[in-house]
Protein backbone atom coordinates (compact mmCIF):
# COMPACT_ATOMS: atom_id res chain seq x y z
CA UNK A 1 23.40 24.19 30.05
CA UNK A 2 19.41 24.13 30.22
CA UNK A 3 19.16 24.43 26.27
CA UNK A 4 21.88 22.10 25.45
CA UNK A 5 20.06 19.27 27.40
CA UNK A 6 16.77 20.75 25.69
CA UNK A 7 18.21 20.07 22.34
CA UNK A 8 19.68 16.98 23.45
CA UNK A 9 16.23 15.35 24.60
CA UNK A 10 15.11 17.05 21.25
CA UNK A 11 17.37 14.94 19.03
CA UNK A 12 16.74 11.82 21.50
CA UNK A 13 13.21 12.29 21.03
CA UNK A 14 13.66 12.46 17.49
CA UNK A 15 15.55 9.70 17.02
CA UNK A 16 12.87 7.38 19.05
CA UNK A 17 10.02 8.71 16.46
CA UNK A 18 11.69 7.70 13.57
CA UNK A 19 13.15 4.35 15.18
CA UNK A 20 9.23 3.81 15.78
CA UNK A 21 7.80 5.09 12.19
CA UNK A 22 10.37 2.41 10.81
CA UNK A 23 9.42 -0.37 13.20
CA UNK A 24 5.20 0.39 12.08
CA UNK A 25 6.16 1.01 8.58
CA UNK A 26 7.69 -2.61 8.06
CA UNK A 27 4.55 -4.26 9.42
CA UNK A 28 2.09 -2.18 6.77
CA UNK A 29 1.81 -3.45 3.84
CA UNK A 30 3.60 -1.23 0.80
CA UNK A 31 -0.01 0.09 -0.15
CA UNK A 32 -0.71 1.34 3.62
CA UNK A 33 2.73 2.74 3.85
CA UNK A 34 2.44 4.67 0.47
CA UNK A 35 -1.37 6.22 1.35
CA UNK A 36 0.16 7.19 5.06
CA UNK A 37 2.98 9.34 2.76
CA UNK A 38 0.00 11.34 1.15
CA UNK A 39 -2.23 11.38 4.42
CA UNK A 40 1.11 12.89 6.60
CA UNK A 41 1.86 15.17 3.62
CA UNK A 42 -2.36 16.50 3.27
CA UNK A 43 -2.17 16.87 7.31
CA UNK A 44 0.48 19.23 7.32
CA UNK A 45 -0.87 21.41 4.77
CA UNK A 46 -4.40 21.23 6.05
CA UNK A 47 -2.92 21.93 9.56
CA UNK A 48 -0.95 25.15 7.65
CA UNK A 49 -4.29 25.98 5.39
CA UNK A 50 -6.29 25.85 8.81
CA UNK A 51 -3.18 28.13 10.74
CA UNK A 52 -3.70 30.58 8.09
CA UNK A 53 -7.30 30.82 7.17
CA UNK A 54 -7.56 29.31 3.61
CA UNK A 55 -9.60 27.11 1.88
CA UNK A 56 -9.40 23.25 2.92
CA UNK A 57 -11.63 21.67 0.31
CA UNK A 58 -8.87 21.79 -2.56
CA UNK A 59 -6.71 20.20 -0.90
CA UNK A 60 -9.27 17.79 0.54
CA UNK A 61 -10.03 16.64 -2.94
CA UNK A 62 -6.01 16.59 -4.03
CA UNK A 63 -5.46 14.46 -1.27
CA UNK A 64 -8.35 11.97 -2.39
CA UNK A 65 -7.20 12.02 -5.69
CA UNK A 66 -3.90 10.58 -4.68
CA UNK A 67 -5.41 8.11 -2.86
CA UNK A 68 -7.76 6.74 -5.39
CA UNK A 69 -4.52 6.29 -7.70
CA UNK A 70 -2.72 4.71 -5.36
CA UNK A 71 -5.88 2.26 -4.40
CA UNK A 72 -6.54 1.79 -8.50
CA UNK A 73 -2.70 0.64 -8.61
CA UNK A 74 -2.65 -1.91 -6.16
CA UNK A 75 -5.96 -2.78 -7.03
CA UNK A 76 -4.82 -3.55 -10.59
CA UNK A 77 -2.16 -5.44 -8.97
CA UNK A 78 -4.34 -7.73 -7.37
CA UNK A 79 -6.65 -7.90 -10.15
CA UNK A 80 -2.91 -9.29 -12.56
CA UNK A 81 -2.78 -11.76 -9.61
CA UNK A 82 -5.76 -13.13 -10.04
CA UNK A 83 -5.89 -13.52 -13.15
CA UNK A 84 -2.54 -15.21 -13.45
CA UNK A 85 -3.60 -17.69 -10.56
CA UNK A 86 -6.96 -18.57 -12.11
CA UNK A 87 -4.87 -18.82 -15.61
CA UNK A 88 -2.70 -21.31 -13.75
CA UNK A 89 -5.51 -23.07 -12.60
CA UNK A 90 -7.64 -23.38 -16.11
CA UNK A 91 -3.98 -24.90 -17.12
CA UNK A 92 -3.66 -27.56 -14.76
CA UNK A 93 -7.54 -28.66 -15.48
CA UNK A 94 -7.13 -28.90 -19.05
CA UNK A 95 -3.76 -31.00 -17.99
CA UNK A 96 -5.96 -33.19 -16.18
CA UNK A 97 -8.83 -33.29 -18.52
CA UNK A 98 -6.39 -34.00 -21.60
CA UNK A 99 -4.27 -37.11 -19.22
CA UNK A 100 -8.33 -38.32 -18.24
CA UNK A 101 -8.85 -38.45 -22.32
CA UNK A 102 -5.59 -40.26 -23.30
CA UNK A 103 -6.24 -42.74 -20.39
CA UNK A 104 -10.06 -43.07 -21.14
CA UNK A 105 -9.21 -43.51 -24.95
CA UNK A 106 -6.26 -46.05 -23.93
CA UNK A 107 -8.48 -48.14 -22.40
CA UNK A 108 -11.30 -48.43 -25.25
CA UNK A 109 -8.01 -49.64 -27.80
């Protein structure tokens, strides 16, 4: 009967960790959510490389490599956004620079 409820609080427990990871993974942003993926998946094998003796440094640098292209993406990202914002904004000057013209030039006919 002892194991059963064991198991039971197991799966209970479980349940409440993922219930949580969900709840903190919708207020990261997509970015945070995708480097936590590589940082849980480098912690378990550095925790199993640790258990059994080998080398961390590899795996050290594999995990910063996946984090510097997952940085570089989002960080193109935001670079595309800004230059479609200051795109938008050079547009709407010249709008307002060419409608200044026609209405300085309409008042010197």
């Amino acid at each position: 009967m002892t194991k059963m409820n064991e198991e039971y609080q197991n799966e209970l427990f479980k349940k409440q960790e993922d219930y949580l990871n969900e709840y903190y993974n919708s207020l990261n942003t997509a970015q945070q959510n995708e480097e936590n993926l590589v940082i849980d998946k480098y912690f378990e094998l550095l925790t199993n490389a640790d258990e059994y003796g080998l080398d961390r440094a590899e795996l050290e640098e594999a995990q910063e490599a996946e984090l510097a292209v997952i940085r570089q993406k989002y960080d193109d990202e935001e670079a595309a956004k800004d230059a479609e914002i200051l795109a938008a904004k050079i547009e709407t000057m010249q709008v307002v620079l060419d409608s200044f013209s026609a209405n300085m030039e309409a008042r010197q006919s």
